[in-house]
PDB file of N, CA and C in Angstrom:
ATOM      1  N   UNK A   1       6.919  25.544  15.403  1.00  0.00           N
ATOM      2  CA  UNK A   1       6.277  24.602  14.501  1.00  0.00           C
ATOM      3  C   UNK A   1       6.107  23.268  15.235  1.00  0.00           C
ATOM      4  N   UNK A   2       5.049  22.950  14.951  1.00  0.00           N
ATOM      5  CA  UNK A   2       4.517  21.372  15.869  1.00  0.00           C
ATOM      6  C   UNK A   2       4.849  20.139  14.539  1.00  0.00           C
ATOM      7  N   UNK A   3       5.527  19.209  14.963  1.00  0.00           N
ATOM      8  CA  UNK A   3       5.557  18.517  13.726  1.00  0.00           C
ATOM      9  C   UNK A   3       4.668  16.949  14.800  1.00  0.00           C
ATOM     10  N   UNK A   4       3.668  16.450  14.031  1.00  0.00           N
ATOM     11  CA  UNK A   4       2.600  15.187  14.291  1.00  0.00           C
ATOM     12  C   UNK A   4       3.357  13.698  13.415  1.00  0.00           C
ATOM     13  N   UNK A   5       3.241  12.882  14.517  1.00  0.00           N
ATOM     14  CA  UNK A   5       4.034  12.046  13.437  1.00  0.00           C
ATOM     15  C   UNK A   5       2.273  11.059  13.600  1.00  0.00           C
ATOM     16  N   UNK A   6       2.558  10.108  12.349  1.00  0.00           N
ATOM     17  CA  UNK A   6       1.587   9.277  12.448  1.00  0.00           C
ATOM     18  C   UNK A   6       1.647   8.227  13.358  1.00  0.00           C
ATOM     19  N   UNK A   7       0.731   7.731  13.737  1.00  0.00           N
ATOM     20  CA  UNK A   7       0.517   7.087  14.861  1.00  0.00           C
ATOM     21  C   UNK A   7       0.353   5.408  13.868  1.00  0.00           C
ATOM     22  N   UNK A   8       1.394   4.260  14.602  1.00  0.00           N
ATOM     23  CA  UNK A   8       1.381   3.201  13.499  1.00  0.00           C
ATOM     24  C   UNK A   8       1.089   2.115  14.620  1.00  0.00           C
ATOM     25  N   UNK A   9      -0.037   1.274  13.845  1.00  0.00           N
ATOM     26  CA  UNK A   9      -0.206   0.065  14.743  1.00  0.00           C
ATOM     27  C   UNK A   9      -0.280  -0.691  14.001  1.00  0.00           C
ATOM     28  N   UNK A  10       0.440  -2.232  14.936  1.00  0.00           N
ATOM     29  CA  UNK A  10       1.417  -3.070  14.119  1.00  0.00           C
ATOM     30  C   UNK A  10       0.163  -4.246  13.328  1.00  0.00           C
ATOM     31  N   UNK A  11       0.218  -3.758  12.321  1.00  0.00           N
ATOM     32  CA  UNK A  11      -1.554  -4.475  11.710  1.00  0.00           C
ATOM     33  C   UNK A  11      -1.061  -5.714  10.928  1.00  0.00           C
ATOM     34  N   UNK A  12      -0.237  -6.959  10.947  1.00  0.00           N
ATOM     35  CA  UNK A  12       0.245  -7.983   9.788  1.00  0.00           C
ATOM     36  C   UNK A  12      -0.937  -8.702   9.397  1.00  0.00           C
ATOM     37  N   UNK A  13      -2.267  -8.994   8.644  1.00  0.00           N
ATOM     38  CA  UNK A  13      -3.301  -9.814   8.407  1.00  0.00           C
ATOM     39  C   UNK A  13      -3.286 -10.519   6.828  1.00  0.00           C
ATOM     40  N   UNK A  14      -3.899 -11.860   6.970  1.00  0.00           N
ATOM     41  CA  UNK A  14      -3.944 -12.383   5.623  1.00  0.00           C
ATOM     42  C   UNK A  14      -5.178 -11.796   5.361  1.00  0.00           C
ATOM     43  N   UNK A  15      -5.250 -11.733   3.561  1.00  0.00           N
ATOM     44  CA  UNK A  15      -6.116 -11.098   3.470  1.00  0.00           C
ATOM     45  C   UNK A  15      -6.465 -11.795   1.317  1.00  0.00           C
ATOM     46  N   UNK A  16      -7.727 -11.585   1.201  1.00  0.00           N
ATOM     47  CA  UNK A  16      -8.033 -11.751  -0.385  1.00  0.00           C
ATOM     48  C   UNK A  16      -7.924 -10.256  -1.108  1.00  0.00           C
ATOM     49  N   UNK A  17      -7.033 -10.123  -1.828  1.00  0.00           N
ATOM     50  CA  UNK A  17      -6.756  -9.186  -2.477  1.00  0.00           C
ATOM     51  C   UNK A  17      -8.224  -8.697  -3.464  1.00  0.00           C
ATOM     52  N   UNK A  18      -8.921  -7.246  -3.333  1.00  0.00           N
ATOM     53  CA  UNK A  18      -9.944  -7.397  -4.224  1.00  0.00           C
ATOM     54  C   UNK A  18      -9.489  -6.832  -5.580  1.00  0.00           C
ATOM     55  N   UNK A  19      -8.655  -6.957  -5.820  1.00  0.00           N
ATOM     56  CA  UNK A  19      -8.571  -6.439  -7.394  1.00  0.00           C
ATOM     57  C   UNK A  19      -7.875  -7.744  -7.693  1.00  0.00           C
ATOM     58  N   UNK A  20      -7.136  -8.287  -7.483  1.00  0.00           N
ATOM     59  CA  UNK A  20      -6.627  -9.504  -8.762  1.00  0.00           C
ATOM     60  C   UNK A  20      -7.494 -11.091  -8.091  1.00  0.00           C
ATOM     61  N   UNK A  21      -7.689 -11.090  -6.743  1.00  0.00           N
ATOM     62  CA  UNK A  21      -8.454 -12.371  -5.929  1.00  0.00           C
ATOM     63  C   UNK A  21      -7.716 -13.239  -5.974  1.00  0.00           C
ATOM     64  N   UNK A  22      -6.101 -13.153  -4.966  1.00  0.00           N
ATOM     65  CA  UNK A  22      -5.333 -13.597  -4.612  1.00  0.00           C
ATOM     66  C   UNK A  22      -5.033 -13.708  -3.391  1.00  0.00           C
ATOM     67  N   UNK A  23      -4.958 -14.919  -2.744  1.00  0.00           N
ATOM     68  CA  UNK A  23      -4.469 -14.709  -1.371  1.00  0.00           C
ATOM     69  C   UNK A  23      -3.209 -14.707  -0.855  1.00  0.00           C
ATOM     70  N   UNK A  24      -3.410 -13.244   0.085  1.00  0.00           N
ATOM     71  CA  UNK A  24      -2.107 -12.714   0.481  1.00  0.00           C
ATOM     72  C   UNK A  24      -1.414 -12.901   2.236  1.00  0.00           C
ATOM     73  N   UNK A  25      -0.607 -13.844   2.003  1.00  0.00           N
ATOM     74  CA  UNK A  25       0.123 -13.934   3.748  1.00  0.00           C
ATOM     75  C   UNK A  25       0.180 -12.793   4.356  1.00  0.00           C
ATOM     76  N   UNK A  26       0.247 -12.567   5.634  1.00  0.00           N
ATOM     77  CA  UNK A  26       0.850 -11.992   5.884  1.00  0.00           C
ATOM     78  C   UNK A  26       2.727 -11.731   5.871  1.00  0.00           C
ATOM     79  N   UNK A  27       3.149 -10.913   6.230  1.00  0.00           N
ATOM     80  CA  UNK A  27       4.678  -9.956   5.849  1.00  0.00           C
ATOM     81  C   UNK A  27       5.249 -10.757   7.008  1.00  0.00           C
ATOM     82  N   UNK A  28       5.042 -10.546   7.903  1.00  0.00           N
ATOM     83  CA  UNK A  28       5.540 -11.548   8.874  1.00  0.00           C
ATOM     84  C   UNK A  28       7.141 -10.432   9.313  1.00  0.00           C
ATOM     85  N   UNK A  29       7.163  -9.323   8.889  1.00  0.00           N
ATOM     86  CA  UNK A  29       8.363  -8.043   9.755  1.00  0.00           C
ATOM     87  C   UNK A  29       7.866  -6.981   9.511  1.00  0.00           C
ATOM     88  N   UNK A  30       6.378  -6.366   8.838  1.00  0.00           N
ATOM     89  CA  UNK A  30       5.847  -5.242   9.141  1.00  0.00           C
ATOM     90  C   UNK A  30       4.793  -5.634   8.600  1.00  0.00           C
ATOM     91  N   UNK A  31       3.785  -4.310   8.594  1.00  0.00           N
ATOM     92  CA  UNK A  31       2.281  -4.808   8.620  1.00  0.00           C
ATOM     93  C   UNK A  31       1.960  -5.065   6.987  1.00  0.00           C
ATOM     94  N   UNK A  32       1.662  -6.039   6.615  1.00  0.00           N
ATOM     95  CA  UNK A  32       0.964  -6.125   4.887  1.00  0.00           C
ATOM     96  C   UNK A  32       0.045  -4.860   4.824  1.00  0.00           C
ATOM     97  N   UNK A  33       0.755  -4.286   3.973  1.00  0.00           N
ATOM     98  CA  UNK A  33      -0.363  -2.923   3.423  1.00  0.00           C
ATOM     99  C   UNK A  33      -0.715  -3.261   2.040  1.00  0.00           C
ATOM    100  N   UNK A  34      -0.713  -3.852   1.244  1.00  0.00           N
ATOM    101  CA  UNK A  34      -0.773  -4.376  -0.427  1.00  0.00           C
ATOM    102  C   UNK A  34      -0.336  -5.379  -0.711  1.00  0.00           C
ATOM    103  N   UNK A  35      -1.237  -5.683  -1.515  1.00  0.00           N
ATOM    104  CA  UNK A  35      -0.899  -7.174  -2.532  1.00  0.00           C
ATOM    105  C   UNK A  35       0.510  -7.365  -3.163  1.00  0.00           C
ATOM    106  N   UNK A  36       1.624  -8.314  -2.779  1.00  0.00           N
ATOM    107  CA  UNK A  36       2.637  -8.198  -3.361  1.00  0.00           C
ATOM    108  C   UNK A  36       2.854  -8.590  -5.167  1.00  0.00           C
ATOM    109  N   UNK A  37       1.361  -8.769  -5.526  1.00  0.00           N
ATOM    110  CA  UNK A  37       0.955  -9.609  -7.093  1.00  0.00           C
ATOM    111  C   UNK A  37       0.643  -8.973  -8.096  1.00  0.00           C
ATOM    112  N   UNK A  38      -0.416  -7.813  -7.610  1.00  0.00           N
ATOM    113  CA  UNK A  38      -1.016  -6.523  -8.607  1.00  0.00           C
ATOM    114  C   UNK A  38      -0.570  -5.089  -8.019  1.00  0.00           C
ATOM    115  N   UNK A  39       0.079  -5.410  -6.886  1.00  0.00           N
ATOM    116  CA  UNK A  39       0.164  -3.584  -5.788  1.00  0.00           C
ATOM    117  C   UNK A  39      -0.909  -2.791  -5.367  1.00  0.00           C
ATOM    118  N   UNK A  40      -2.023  -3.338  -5.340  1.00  0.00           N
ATOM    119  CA  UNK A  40      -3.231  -2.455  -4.991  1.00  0.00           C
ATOM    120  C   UNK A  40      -3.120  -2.816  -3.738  1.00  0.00           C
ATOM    121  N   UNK A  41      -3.731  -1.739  -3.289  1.00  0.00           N
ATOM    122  CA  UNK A  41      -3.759  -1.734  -2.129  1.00  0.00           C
ATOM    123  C   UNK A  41      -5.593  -0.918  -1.725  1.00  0.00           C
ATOM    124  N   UNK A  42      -6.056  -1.055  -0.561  1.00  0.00           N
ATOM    125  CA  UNK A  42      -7.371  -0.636  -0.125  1.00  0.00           C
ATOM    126  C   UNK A  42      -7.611   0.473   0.916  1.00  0.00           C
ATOM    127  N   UNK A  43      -8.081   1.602   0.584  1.00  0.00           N
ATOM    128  CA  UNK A  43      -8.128   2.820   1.625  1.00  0.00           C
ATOM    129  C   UNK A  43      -8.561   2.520   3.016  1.00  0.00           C
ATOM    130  N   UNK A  44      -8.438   1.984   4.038  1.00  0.00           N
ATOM    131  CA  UNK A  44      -8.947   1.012   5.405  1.00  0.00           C
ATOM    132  C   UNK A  44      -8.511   2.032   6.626  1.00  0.00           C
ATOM    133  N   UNK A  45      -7.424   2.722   6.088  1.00  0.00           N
ATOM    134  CA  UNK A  45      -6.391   3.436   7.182  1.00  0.00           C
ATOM    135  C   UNK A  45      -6.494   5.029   7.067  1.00  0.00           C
ATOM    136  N   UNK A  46      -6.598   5.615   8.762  1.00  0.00           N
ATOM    137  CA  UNK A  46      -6.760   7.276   8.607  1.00  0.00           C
ATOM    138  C   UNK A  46      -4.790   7.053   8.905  1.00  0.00           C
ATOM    139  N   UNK A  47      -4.321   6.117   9.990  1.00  0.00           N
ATOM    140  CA  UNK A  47      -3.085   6.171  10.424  1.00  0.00           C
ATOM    141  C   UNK A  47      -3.129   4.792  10.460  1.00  0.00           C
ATOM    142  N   UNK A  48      -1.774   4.534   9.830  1.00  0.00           N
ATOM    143  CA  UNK A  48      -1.382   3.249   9.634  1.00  0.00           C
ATOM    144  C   UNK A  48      -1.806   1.985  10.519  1.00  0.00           C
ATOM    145  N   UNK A  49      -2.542   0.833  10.023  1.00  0.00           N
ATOM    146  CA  UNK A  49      -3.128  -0.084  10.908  1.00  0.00           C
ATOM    147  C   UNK A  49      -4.454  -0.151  11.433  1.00  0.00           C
ATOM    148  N   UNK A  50      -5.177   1.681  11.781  1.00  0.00           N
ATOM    149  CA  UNK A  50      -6.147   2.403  12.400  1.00  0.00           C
ATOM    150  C   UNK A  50      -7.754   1.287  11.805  1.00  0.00           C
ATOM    151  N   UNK A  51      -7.311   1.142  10.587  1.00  0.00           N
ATOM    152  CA  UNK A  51      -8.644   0.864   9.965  1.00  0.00           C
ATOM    153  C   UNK A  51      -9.831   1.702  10.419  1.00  0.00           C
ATOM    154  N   UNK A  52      -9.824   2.911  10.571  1.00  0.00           N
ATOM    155  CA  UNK A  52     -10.874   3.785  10.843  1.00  0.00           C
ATOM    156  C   UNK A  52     -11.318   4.266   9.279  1.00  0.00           C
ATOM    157  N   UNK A  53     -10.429   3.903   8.516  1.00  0.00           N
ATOM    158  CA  UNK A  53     -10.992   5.023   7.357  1.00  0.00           C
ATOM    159  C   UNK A  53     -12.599   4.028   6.947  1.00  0.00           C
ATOM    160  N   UNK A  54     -13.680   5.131   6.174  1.00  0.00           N
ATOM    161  CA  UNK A  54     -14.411   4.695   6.213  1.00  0.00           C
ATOM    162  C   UNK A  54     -14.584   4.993   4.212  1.00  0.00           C
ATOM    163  N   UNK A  55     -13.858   5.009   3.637  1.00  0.00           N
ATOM    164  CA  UNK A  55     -13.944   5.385   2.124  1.00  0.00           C
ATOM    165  C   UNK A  55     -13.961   3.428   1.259  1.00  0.00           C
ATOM    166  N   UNK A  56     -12.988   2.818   1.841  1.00  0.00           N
ATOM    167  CA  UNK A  56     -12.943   1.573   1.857  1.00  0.00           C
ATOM    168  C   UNK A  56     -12.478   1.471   0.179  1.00  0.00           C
ATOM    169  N   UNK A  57     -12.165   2.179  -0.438  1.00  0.00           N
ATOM    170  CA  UNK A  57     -11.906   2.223  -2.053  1.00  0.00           C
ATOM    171  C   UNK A  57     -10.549   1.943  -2.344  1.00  0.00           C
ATOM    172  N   UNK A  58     -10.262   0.752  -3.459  1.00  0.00           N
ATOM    173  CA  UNK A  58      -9.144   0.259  -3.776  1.00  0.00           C
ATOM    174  C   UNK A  58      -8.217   1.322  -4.125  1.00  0.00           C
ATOM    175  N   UNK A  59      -6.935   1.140  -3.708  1.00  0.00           N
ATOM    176  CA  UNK A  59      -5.670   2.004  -4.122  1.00  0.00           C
ATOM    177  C   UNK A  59      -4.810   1.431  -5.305  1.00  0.00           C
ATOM    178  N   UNK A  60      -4.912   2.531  -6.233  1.00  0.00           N
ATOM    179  CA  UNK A  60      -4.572   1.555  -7.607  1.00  0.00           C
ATOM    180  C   UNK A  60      -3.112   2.290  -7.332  1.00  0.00           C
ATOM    181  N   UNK A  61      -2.064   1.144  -7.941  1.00  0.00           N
ATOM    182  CA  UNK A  61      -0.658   1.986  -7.740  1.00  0.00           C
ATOM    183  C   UNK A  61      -0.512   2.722  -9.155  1.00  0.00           C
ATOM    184  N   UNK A  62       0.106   4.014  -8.702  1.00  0.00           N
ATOM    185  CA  UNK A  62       0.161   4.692  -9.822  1.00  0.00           C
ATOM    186  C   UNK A  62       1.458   5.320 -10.122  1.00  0.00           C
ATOM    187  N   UNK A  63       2.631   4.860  -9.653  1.00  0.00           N
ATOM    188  CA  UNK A  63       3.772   5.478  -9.374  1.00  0.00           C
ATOM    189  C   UNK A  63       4.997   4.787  -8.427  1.00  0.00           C
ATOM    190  N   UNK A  64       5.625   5.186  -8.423  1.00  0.00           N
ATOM    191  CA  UNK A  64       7.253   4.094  -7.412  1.00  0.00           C
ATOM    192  C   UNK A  64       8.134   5.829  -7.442  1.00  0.00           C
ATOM    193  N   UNK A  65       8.388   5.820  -6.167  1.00  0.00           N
ATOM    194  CA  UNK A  65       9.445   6.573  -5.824  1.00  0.00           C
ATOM    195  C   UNK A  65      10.429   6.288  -4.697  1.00  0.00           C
ATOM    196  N   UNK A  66      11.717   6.806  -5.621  1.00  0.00           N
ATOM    197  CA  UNK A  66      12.627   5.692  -4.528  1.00  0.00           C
ATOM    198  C   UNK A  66      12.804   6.561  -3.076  1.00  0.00           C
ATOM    199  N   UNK A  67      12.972   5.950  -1.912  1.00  0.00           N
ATOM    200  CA  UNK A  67      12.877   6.011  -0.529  1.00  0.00           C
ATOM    201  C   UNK A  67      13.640   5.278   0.280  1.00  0.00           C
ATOM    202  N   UNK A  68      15.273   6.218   0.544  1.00  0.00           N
ATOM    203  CA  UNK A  68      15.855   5.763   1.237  1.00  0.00           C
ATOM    204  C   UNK A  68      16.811   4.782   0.853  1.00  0.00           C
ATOM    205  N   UNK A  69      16.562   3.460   1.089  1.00  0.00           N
ATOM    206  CA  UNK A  69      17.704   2.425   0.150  1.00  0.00           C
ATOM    207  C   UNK A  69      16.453   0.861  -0.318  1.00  0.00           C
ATOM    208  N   UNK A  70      14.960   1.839  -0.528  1.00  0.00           N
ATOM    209  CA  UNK A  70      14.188   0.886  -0.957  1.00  0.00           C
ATOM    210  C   UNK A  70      13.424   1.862  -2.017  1.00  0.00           C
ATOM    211  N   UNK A  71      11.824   1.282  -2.478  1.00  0.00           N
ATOM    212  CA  UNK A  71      11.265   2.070  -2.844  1.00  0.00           C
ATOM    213  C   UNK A  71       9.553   2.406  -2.283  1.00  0.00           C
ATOM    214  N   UNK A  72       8.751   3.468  -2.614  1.00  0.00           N
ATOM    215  CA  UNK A  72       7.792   3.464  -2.292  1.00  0.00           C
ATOM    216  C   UNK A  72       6.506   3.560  -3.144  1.00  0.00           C
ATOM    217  N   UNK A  73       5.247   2.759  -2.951  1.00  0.00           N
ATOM    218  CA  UNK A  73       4.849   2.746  -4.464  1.00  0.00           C
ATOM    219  C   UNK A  73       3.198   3.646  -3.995  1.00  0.00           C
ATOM    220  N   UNK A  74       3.373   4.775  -5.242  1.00  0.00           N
ATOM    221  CA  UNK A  74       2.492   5.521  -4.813  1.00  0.00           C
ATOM    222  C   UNK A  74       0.866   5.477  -5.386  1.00  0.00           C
ATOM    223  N   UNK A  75      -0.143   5.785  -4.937  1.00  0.00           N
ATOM    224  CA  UNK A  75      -1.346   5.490  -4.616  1.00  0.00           C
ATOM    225  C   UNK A  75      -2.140   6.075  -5.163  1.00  0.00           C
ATOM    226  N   UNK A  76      -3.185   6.128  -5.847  1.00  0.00           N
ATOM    227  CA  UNK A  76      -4.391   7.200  -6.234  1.00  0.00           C
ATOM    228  C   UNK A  76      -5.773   6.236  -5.619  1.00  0.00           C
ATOM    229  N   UNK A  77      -6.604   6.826  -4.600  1.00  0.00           N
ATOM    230  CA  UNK A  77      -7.900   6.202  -4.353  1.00  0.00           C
ATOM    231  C   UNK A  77      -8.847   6.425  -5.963  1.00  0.00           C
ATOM    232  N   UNK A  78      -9.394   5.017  -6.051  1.00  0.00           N
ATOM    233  CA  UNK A  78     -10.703   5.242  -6.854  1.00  0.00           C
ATOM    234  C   UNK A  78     -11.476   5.367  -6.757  1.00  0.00           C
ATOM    235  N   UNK A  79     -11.537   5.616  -5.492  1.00  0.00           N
ATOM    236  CA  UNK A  79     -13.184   5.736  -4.975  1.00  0.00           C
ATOM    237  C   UNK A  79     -13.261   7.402  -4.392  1.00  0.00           C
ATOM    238  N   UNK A  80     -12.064   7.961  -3.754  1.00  0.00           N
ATOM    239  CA  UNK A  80     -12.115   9.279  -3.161  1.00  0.00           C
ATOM    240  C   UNK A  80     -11.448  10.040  -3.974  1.00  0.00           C
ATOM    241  N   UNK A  81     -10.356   9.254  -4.458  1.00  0.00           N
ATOM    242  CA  UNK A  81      -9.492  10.616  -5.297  1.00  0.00           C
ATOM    243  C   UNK A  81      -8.332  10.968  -4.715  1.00  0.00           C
ATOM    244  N   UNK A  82      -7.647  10.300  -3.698  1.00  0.00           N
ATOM    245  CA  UNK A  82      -6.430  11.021  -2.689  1.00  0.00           C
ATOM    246  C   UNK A  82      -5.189  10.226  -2.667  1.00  0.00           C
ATOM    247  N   UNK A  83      -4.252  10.708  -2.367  1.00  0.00           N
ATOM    248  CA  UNK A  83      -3.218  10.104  -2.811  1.00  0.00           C
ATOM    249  C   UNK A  83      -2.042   9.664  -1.722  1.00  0.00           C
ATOM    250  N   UNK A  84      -1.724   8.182  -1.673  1.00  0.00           N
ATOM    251  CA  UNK A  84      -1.306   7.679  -0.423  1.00  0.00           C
ATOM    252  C   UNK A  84       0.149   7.167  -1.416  1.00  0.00           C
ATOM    253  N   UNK A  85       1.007   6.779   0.195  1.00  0.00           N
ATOM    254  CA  UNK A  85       2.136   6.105  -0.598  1.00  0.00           C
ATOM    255  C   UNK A  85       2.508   4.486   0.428  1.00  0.00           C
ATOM    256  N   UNK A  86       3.290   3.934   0.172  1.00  0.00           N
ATOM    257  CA  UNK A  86       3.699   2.996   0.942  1.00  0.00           C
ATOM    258  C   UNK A  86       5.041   2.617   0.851  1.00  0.00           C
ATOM    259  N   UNK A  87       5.223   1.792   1.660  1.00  0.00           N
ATOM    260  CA  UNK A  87       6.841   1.435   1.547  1.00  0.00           C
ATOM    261  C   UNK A  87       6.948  -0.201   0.825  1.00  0.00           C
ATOM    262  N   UNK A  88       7.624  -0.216  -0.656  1.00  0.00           N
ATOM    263  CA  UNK A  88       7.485  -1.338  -1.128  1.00  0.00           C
ATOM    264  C   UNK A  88       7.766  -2.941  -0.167  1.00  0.00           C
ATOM    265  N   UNK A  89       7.286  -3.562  -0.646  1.00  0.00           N
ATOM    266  CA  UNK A  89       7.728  -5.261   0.511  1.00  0.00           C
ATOM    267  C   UNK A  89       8.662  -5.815  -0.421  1.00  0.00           C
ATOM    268  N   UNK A  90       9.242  -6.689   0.579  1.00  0.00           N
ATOM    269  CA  UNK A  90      10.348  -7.968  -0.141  1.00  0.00           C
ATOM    270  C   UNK A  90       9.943  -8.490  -1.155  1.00  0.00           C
ATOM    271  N   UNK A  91       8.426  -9.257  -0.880  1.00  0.00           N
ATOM    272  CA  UNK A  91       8.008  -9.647  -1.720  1.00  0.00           C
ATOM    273  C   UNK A  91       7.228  -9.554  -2.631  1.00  0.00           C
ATOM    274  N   UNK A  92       7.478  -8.358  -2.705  1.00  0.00           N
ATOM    275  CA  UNK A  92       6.669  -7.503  -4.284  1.00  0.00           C
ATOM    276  C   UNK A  92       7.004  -7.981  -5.296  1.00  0.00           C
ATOM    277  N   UNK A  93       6.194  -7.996  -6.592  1.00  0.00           N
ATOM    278  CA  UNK A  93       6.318  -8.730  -7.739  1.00  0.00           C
ATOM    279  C   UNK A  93       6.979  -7.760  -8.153  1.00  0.00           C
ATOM    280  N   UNK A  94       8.667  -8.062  -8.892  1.00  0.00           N
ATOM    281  CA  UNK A  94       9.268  -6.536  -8.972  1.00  0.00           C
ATOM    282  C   UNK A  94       8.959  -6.454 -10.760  1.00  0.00           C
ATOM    283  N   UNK A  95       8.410  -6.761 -11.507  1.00  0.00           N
ATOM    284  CA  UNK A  95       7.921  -6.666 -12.714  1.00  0.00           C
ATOM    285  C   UNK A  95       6.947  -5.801 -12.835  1.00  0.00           C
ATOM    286  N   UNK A  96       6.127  -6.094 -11.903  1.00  0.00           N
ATOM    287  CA  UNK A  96       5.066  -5.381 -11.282  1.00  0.00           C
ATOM    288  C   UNK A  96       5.193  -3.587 -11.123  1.00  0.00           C
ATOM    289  N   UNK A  97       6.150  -3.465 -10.325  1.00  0.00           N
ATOM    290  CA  UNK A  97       7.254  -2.109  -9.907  1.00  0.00           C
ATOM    291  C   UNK A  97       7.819  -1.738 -11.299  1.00  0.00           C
ATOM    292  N   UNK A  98       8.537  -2.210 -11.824  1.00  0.00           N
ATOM    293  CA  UNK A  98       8.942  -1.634 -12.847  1.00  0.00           C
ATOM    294  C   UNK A  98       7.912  -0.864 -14.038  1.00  0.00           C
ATOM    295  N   UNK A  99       6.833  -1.804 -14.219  1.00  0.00           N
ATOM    296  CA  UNK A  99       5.810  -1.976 -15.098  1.00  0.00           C
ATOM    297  C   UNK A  99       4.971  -0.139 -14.535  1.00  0.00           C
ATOM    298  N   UNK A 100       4.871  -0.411 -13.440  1.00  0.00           N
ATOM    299  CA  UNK A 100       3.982   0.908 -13.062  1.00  0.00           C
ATOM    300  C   UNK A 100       5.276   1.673 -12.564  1.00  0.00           C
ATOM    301  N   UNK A 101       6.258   2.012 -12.400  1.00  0.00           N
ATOM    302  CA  UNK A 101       7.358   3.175 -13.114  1.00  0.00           C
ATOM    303  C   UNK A 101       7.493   3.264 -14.092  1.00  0.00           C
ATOM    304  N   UNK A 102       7.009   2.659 -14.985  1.00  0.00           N
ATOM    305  CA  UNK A 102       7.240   2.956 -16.377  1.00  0.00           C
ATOM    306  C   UNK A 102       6.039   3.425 -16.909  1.00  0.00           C
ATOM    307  N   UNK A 103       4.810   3.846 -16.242  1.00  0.00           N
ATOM    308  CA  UNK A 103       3.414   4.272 -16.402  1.00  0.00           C
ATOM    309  C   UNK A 103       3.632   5.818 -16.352  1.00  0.00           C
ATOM    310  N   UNK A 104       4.179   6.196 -15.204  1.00  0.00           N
ATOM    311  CA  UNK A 104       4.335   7.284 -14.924  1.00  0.00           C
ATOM    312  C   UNK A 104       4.791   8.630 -16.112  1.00  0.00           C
TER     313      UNK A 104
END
């Protein structure tokens, strides 16, 4: 069995969040993948950082599963339909987290 790991490049960028139109710092100890305000996040990535993906459709969070001794908040594209996860940030709005675990 061949196991592929993903290939991660170290991507930290400020950025305007398009679902709430907030501006977001960068993380400044791993790469900002989502808004720490609403949790959306944007399909940009085939492998973490890559920005090759070409679907470009907001990732609405739809889920939190815990991961390890943090949590991870999981993904549905609205534009493709597919389902991504991430690793929550420090500075996630944790109301936010709770609010969409409690969706589920």
């Amino acid at each position: 069995m061949v196991i592929t790991l993903k290939k991660f490049n170290m991507l930290d960028e400020t950025f305007t969040c398009e679902n709430c139109g907030k501006k977001v710092n960068k993380l400044n100890y791993s790469a900002r993948d989502h808004c720490p305000y609403c949790l959306y996040s944007k399909h940009v990535d085939i492998n973490p950082g890559d920005r090759q993906n070409s679907c470009k459709g907001l990732l609405k969070p739809i889920d939190i599963e815990k991961f390890k001794n943090t949590y991870k908040i999981i993904y549905k594209c609205q534009k493709c339909g597919e389902i991504h996860k991430n690793i929550m940030a420090n500075d996630d709005d944790m109301n936010k987290i709770i609010e969409v675990s409690k969706k589920a």
